[in-house]
N, C-alpha and C. Protein backbone atom coordinates (compact mmCIF):
# COMPACT_ATOMS: atom_id res chain seq x y z
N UNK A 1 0.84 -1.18 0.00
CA UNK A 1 0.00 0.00 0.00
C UNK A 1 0.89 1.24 0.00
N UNK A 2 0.40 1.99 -0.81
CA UNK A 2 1.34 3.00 -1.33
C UNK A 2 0.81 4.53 -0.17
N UNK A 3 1.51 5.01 0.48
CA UNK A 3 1.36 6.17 1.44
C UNK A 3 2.01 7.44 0.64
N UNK A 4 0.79 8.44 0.13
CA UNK A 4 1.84 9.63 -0.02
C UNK A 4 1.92 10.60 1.11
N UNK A 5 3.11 11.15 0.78
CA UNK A 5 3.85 11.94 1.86
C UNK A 5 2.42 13.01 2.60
N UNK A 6 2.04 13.27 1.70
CA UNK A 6 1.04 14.64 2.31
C UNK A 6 -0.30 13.79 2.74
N UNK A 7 -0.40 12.44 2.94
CA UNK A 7 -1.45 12.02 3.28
C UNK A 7 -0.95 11.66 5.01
N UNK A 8 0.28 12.05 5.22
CA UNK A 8 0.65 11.65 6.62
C UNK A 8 1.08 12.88 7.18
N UNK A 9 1.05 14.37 6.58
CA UNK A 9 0.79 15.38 6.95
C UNK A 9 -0.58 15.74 7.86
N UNK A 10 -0.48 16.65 8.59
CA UNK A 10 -1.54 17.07 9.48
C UNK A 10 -1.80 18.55 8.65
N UNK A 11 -3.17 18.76 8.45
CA UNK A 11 -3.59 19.67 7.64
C UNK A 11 -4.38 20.93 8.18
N UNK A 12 -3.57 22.38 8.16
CA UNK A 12 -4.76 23.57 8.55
C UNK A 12 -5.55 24.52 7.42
N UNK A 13 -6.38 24.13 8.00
CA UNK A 13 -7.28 25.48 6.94
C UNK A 13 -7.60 26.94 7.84
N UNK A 14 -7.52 27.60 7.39
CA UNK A 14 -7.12 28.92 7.37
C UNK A 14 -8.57 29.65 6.70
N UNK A 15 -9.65 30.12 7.63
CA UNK A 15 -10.73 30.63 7.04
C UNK A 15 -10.42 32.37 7.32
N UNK A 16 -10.45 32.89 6.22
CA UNK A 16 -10.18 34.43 6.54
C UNK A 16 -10.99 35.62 5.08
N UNK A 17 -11.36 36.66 5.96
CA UNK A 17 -11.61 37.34 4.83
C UNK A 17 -10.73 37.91 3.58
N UNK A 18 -9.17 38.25 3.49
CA UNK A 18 -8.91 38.46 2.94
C UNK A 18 -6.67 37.91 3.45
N UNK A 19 -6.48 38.22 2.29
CA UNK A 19 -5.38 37.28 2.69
C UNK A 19 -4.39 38.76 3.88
N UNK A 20 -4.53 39.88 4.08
CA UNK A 20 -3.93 40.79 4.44
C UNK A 20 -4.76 40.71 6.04
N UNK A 21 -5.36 40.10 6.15
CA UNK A 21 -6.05 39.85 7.47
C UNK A 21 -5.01 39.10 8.18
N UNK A 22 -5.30 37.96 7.36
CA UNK A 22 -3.80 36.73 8.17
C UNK A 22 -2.92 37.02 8.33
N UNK A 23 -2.24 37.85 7.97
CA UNK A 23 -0.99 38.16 7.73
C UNK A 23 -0.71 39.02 8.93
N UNK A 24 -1.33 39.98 9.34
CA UNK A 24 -1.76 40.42 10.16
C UNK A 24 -2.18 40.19 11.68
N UNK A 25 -2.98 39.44 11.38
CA UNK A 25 -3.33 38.60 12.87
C UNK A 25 -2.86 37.75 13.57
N UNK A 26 -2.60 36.66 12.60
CA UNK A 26 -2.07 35.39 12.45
C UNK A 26 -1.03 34.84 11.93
N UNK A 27 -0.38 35.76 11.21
CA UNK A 27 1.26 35.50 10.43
C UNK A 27 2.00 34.59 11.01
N UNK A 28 2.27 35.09 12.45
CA UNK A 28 3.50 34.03 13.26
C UNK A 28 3.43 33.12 13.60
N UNK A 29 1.61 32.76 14.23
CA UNK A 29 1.08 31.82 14.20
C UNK A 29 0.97 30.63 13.31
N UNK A 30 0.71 31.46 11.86
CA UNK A 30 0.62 30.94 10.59
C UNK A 30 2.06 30.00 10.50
N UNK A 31 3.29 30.84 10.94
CA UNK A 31 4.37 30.56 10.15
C UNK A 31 4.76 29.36 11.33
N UNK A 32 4.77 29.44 12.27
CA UNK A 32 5.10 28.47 13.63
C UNK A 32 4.15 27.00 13.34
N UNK A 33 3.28 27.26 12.73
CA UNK A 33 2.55 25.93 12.35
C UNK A 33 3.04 25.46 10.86
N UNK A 34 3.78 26.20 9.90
CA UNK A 34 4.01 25.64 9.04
C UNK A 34 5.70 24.76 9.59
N UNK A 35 5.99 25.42 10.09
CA UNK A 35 7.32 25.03 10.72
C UNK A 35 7.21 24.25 11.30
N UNK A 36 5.97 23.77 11.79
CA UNK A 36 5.71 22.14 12.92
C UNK A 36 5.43 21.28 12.21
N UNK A 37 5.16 21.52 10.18
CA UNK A 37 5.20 20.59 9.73
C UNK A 37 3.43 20.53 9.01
N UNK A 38 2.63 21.49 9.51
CA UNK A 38 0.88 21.46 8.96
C UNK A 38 0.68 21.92 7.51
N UNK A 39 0.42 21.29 6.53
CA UNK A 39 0.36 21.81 5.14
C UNK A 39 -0.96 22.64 5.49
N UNK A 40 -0.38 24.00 5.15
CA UNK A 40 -1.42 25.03 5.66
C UNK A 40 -2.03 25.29 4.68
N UNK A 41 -3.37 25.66 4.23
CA UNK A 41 -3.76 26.69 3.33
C UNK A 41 -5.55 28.06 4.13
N UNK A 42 -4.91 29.47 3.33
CA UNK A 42 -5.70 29.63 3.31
C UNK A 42 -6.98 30.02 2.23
N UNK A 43 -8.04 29.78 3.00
CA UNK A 43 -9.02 30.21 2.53
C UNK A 43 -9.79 31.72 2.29
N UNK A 44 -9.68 32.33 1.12
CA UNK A 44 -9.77 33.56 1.57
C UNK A 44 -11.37 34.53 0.60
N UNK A 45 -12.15 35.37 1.36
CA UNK A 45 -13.32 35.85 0.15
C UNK A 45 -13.00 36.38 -0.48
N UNK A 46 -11.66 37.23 -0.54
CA UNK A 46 -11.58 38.01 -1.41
C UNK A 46 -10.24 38.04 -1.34
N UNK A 47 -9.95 37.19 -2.65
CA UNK A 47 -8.54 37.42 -3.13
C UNK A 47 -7.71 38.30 -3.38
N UNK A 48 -6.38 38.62 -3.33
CA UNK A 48 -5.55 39.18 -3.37
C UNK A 48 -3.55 38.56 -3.77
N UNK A 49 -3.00 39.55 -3.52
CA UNK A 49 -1.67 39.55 -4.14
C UNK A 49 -1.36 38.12 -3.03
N UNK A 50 -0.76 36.98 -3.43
CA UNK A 50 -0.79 35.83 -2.45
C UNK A 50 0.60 36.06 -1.86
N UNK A 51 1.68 36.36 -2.43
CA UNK A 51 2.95 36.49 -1.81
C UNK A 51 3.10 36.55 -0.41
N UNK A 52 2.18 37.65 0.11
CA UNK A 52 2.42 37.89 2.25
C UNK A 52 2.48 36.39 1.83
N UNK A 53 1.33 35.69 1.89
CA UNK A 53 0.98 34.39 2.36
C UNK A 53 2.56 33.66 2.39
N UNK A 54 2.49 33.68 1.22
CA UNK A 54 3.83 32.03 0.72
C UNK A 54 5.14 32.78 1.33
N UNK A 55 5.45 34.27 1.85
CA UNK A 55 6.62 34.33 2.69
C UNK A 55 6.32 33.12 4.00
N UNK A 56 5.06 33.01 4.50
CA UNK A 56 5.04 32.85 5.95
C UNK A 56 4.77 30.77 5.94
N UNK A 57 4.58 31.02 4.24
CA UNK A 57 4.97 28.88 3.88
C UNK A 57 3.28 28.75 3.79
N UNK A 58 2.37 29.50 3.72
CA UNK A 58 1.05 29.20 3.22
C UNK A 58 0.58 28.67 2.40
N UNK A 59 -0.49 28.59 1.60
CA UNK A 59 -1.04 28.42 0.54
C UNK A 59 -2.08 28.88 0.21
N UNK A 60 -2.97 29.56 -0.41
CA UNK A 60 -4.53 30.36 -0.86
C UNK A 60 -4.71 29.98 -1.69
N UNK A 61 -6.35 29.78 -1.19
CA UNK A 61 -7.38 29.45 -2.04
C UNK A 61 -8.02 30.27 -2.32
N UNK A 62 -9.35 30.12 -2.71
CA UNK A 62 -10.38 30.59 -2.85
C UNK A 62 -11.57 29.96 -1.77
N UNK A 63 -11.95 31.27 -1.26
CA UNK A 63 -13.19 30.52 -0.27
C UNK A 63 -14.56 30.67 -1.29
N UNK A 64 -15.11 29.27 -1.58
CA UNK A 64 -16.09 29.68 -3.20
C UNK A 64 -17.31 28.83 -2.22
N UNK A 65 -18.65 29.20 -2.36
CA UNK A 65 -19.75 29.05 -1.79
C UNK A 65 -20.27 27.84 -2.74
N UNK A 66 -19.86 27.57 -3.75
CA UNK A 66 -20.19 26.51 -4.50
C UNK A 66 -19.42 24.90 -4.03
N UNK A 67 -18.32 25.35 -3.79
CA UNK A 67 -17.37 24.24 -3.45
C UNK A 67 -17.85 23.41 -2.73
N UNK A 68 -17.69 21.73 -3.31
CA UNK A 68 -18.35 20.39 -2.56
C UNK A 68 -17.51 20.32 -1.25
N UNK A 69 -17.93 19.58 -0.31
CA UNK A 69 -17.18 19.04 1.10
C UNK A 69 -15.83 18.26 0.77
N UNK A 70 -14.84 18.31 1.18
CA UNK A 70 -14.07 17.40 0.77
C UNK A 70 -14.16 16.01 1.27
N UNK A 71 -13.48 15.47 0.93
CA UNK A 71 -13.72 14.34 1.14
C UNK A 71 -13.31 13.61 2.38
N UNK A 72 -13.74 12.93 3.45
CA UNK A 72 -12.55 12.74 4.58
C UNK A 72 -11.52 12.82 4.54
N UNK A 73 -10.66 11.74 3.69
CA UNK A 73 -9.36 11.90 4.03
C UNK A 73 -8.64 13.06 3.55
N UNK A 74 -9.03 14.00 3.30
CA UNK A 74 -8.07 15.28 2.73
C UNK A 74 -9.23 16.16 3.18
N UNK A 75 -9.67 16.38 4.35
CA UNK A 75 -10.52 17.10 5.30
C UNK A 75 -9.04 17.87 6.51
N UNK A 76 -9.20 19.18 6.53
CA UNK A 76 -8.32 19.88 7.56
C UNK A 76 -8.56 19.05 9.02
N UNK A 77 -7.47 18.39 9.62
CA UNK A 77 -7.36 18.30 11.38
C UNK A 77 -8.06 19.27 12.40
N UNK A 78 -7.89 20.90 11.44
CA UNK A 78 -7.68 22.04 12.78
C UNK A 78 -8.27 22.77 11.58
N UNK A 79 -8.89 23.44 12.20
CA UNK A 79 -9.49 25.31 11.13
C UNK A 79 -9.64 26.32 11.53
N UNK A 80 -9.09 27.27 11.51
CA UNK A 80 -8.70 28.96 12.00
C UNK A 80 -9.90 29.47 11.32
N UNK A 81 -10.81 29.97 11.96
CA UNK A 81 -11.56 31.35 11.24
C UNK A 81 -11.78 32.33 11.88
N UNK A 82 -11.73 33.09 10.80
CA UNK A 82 -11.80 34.80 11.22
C UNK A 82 -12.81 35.51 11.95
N UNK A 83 -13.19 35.62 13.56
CA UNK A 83 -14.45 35.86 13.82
C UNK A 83 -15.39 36.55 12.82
N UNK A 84 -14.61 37.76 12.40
CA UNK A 84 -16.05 38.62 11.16
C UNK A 84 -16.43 38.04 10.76
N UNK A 85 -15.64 36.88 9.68
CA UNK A 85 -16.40 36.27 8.86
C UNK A 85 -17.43 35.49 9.45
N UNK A 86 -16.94 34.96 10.25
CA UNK A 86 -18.11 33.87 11.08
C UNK A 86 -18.80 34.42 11.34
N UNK A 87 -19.46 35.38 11.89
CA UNK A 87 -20.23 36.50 12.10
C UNK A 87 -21.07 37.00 11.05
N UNK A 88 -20.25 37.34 10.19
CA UNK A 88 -21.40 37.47 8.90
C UNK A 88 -21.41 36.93 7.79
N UNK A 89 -21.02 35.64 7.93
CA UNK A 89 -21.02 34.55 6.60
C UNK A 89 -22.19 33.77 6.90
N UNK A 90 -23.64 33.97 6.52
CA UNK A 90 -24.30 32.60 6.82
C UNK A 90 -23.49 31.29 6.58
N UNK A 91 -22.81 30.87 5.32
CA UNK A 91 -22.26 29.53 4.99
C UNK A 91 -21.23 29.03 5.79
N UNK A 92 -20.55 29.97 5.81
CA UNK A 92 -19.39 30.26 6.87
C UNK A 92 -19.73 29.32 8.66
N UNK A 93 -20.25 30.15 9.22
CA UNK A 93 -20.79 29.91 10.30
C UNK A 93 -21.73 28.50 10.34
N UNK A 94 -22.65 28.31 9.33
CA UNK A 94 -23.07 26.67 9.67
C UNK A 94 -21.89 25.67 9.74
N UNK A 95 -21.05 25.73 8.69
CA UNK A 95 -19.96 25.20 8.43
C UNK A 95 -19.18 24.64 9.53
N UNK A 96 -18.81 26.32 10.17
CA UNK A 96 -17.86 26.09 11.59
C UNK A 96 -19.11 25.30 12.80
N UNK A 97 -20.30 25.68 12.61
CA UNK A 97 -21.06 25.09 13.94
C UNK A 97 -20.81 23.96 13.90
N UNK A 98 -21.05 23.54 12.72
CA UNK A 98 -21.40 21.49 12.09
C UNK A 98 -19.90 21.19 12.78
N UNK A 99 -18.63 21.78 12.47
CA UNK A 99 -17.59 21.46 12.65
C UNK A 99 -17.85 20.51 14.07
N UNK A 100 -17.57 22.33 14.75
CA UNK A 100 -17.22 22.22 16.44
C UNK A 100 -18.29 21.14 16.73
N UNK A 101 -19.55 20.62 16.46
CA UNK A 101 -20.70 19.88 17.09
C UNK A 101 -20.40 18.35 16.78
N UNK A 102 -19.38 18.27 15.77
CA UNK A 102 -19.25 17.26 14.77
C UNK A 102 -17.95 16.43 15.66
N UNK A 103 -16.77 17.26 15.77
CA UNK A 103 -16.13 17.19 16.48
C UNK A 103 -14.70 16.60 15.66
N UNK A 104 -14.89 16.41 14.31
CA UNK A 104 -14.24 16.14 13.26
C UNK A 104 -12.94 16.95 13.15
N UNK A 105 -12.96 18.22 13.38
CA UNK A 105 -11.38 19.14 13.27
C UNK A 105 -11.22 19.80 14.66
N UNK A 106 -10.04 20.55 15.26
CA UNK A 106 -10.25 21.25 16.01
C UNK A 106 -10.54 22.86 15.55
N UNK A 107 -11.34 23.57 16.52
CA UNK A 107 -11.39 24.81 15.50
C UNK A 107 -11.07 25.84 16.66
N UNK A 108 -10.18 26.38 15.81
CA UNK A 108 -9.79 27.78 16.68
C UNK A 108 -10.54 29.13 15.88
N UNK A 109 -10.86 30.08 16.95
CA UNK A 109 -11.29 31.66 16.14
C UNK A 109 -9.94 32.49 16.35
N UNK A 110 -9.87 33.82 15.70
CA UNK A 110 -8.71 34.58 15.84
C UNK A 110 -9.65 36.13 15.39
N UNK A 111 -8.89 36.90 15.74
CA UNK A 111 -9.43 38.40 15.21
C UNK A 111 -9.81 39.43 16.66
N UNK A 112 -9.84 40.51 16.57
CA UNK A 112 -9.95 41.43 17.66
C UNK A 112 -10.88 40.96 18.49
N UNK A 113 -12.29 40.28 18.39
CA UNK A 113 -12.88 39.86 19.37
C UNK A 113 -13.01 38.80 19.66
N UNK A 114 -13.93 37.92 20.57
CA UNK A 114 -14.37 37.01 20.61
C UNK A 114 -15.79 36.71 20.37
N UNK A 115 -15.76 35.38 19.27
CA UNK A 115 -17.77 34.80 18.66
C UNK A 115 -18.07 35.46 19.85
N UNK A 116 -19.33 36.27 20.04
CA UNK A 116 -20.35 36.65 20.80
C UNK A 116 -21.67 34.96 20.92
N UNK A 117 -21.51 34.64 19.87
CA UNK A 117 -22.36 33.36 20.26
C UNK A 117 -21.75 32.36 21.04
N UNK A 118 -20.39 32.24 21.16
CA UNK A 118 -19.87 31.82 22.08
C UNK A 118 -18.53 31.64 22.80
N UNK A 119 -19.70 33.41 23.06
CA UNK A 119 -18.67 33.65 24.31
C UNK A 119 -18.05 32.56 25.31
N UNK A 120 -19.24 31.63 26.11
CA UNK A 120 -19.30 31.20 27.54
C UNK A 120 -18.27 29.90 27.13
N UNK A 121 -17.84 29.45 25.87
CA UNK A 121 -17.61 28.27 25.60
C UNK A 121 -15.86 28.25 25.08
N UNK A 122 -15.65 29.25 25.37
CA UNK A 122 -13.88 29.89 24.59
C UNK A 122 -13.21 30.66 25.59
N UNK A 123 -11.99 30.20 25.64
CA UNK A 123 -11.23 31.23 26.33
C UNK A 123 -10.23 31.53 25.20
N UNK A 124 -9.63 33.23 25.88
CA UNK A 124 -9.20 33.83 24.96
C UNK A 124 -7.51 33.34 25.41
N UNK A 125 -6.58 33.38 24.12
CA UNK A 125 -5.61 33.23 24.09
C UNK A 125 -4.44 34.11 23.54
N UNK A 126 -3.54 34.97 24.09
CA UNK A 126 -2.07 35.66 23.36
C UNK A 126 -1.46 34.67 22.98
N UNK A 127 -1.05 34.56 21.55
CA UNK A 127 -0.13 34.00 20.65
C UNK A 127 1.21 34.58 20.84
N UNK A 128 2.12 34.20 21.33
CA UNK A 128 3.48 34.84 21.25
C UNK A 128 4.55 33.90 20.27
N UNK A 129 4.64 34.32 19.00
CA UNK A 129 5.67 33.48 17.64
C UNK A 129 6.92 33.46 18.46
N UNK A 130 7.36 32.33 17.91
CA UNK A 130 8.94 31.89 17.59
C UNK A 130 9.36 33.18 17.23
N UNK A 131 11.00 33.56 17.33
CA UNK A 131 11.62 34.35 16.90
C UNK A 131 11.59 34.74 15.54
N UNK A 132 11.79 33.38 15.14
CA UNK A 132 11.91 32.91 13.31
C UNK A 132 10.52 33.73 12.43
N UNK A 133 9.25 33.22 13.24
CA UNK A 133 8.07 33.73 12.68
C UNK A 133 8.12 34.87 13.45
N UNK A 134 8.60 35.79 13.94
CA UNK A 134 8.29 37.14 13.76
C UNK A 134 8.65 38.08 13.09
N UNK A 135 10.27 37.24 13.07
CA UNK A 135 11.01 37.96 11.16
C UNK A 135 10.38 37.71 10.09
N UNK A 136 9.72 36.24 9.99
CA UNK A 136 8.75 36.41 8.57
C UNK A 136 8.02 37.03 8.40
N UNK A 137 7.03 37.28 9.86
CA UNK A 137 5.94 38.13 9.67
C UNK A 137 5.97 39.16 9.53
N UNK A 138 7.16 40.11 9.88
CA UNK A 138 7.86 40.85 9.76
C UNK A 138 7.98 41.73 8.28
N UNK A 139 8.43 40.22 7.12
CA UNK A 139 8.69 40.59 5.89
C UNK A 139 7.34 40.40 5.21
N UNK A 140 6.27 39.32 5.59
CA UNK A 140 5.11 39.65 5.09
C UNK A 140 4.53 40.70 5.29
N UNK A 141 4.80 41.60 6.34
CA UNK A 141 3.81 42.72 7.08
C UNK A 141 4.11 43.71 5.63
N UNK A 142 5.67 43.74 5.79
CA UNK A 142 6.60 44.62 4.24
C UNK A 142 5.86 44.57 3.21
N UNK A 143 5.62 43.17 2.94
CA UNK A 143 5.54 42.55 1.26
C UNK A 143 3.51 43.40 0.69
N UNK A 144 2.84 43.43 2.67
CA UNK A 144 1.43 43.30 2.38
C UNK A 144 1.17 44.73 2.23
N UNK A 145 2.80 45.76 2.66
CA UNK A 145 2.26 46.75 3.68
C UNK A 145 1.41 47.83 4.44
N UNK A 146 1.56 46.17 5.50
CA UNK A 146 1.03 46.77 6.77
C UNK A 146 1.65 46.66 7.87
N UNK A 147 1.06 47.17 9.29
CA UNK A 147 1.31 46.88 10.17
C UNK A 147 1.51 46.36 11.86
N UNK A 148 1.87 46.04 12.05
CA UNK A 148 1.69 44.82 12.86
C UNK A 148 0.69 44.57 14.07
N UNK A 149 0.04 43.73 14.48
CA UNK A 149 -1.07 43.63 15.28
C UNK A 149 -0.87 42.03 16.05
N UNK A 150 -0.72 42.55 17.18
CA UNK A 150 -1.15 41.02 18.38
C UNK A 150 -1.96 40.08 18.17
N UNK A 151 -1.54 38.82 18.25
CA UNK A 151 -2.26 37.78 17.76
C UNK A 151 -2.96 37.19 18.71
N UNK A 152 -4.55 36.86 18.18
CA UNK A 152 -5.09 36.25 19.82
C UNK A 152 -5.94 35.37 19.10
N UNK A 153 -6.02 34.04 20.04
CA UNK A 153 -7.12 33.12 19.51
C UNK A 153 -7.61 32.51 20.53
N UNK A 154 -8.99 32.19 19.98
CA UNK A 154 -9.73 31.87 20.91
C UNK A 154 -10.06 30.48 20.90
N UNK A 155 -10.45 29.66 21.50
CA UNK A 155 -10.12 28.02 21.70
C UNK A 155 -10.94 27.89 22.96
N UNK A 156 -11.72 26.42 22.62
CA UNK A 156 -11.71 25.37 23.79
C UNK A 156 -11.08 25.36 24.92
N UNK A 157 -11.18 25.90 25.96
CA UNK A 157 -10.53 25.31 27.09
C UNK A 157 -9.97 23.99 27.61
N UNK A 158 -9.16 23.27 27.87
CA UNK A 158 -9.41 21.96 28.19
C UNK A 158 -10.13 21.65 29.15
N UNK A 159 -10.38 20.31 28.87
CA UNK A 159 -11.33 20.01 29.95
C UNK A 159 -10.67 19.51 31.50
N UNK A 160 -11.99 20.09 32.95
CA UNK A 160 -11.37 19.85 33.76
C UNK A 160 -10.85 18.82 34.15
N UNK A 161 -10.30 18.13 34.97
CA UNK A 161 -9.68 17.12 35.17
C UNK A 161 -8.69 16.40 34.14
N UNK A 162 -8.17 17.18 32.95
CA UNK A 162 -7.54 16.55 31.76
C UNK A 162 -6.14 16.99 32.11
N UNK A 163 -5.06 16.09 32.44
CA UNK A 163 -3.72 16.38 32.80
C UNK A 163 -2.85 16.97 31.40
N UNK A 164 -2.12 18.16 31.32
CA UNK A 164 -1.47 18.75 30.45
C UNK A 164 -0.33 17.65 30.06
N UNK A 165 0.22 17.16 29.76
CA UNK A 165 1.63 17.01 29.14
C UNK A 165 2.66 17.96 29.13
N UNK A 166 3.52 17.71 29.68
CA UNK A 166 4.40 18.68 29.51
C UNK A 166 5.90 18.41 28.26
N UNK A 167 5.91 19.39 27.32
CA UNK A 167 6.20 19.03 26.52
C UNK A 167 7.97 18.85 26.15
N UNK A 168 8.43 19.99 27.28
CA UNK A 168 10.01 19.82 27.37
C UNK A 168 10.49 18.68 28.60
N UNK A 169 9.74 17.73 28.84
CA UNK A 169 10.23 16.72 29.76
C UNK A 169 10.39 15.35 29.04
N UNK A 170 11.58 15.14 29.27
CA UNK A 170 12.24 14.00 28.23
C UNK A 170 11.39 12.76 28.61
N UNK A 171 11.03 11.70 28.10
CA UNK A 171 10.55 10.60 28.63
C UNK A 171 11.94 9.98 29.51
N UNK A 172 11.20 9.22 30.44
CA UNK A 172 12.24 8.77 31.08
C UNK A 172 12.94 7.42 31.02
N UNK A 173 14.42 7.53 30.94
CA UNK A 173 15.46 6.63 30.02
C UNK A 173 14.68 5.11 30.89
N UNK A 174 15.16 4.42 30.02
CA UNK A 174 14.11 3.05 30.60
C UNK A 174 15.55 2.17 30.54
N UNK A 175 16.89 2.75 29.96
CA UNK A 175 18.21 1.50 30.24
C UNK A 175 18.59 2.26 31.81
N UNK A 176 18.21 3.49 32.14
CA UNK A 176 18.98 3.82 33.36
C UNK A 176 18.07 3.30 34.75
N UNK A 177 16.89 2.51 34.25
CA UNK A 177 16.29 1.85 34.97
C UNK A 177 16.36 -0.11 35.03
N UNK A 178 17.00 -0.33 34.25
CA UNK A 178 17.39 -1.59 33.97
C UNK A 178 18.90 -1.74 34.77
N UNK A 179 19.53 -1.20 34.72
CA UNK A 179 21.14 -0.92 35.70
C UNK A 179 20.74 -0.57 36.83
N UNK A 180 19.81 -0.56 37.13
CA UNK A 180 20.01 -0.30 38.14
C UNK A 180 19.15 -1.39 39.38
């Protein structure tokens, strides 16, 4: 059985109104997830010059109201959308509800506020980029120009009683437990 490479990729979609939004909001974010390895793309209503994007390792689409569901296996893991849009996209917003209810991707919001529909169900989050992605975002801010704005997203809380992982703690050596 033949595995292609991008079918063992983890995939983000990127819902935004315009590609100078992301770039903007979400750049470092953007670029820190392409750097972890997520074949990113975004989705955008209204197209524009794509370059910001592909400094920060993106990809743009077209967000088209006609477009079929994809298909599972090449369905996004995770999906970023832009509160406005969610806000005033009827298609948009069923989309993301079915998501989050569905339970199929994880979905994060981003943009100056937080969904007012749900509020009670999100906490808000500061994004602080890698070094690396703040020089890109940096040169996308150049390429889009604009300029620069704090990144915040809003997310799921975990749930209570769910133990974090901590991610800089080495597993522990299992020969220095055999010697001994």
């Amino acid at each position: 059985m033949a595995v292609r490479v991008s079918e063992l990729r983890y995939r983000l979609a990127i819902v935004a109104p315009t590609p100078s939004a992301v770039v903007r909001h979400l750049g470092g974010w953007v670029f820190d997830q392409v750097m972890a390895g997520w074949d990113t793309t975004v989705f955008v209503a209204e197209t524009a010059d794509p370059r910001p994007l592909s400094i920060l390792g993106a990809e743009m689409a077209e967000l088209s109201c006609s477009a079929t569901p994809p298909p599972p296996e090449t369905r996004p893991h995770a999906v970023a959308v832009a509160v406005d849009l969610f806000e005033a996209d009827d298609r948009v917003h069923r989309d993301v509800l079915a998501t989050l209810t569905s339970g199929r991707s994880d979905v994060t919001f981003w943009g100056p506020s937080q969904p007012v529909e749900l509020d009670a169900t999100l906490a808000r989050t500061g994004y602080v980029p890698s070094l690396a992605a703040r020089a890109f975002k940096a040169r996308a801010l150049a390429a889009a120009g604009l300029a620069d704005a704090a990144e915040v997203l809003y997310t799921k809380p975990p749930a209570v009683g769910v133990r974090r992982i901590r991610r800089s703690t080495p597993p522990p050596d299992s020969r220095a437990s055999r010697s001994s």
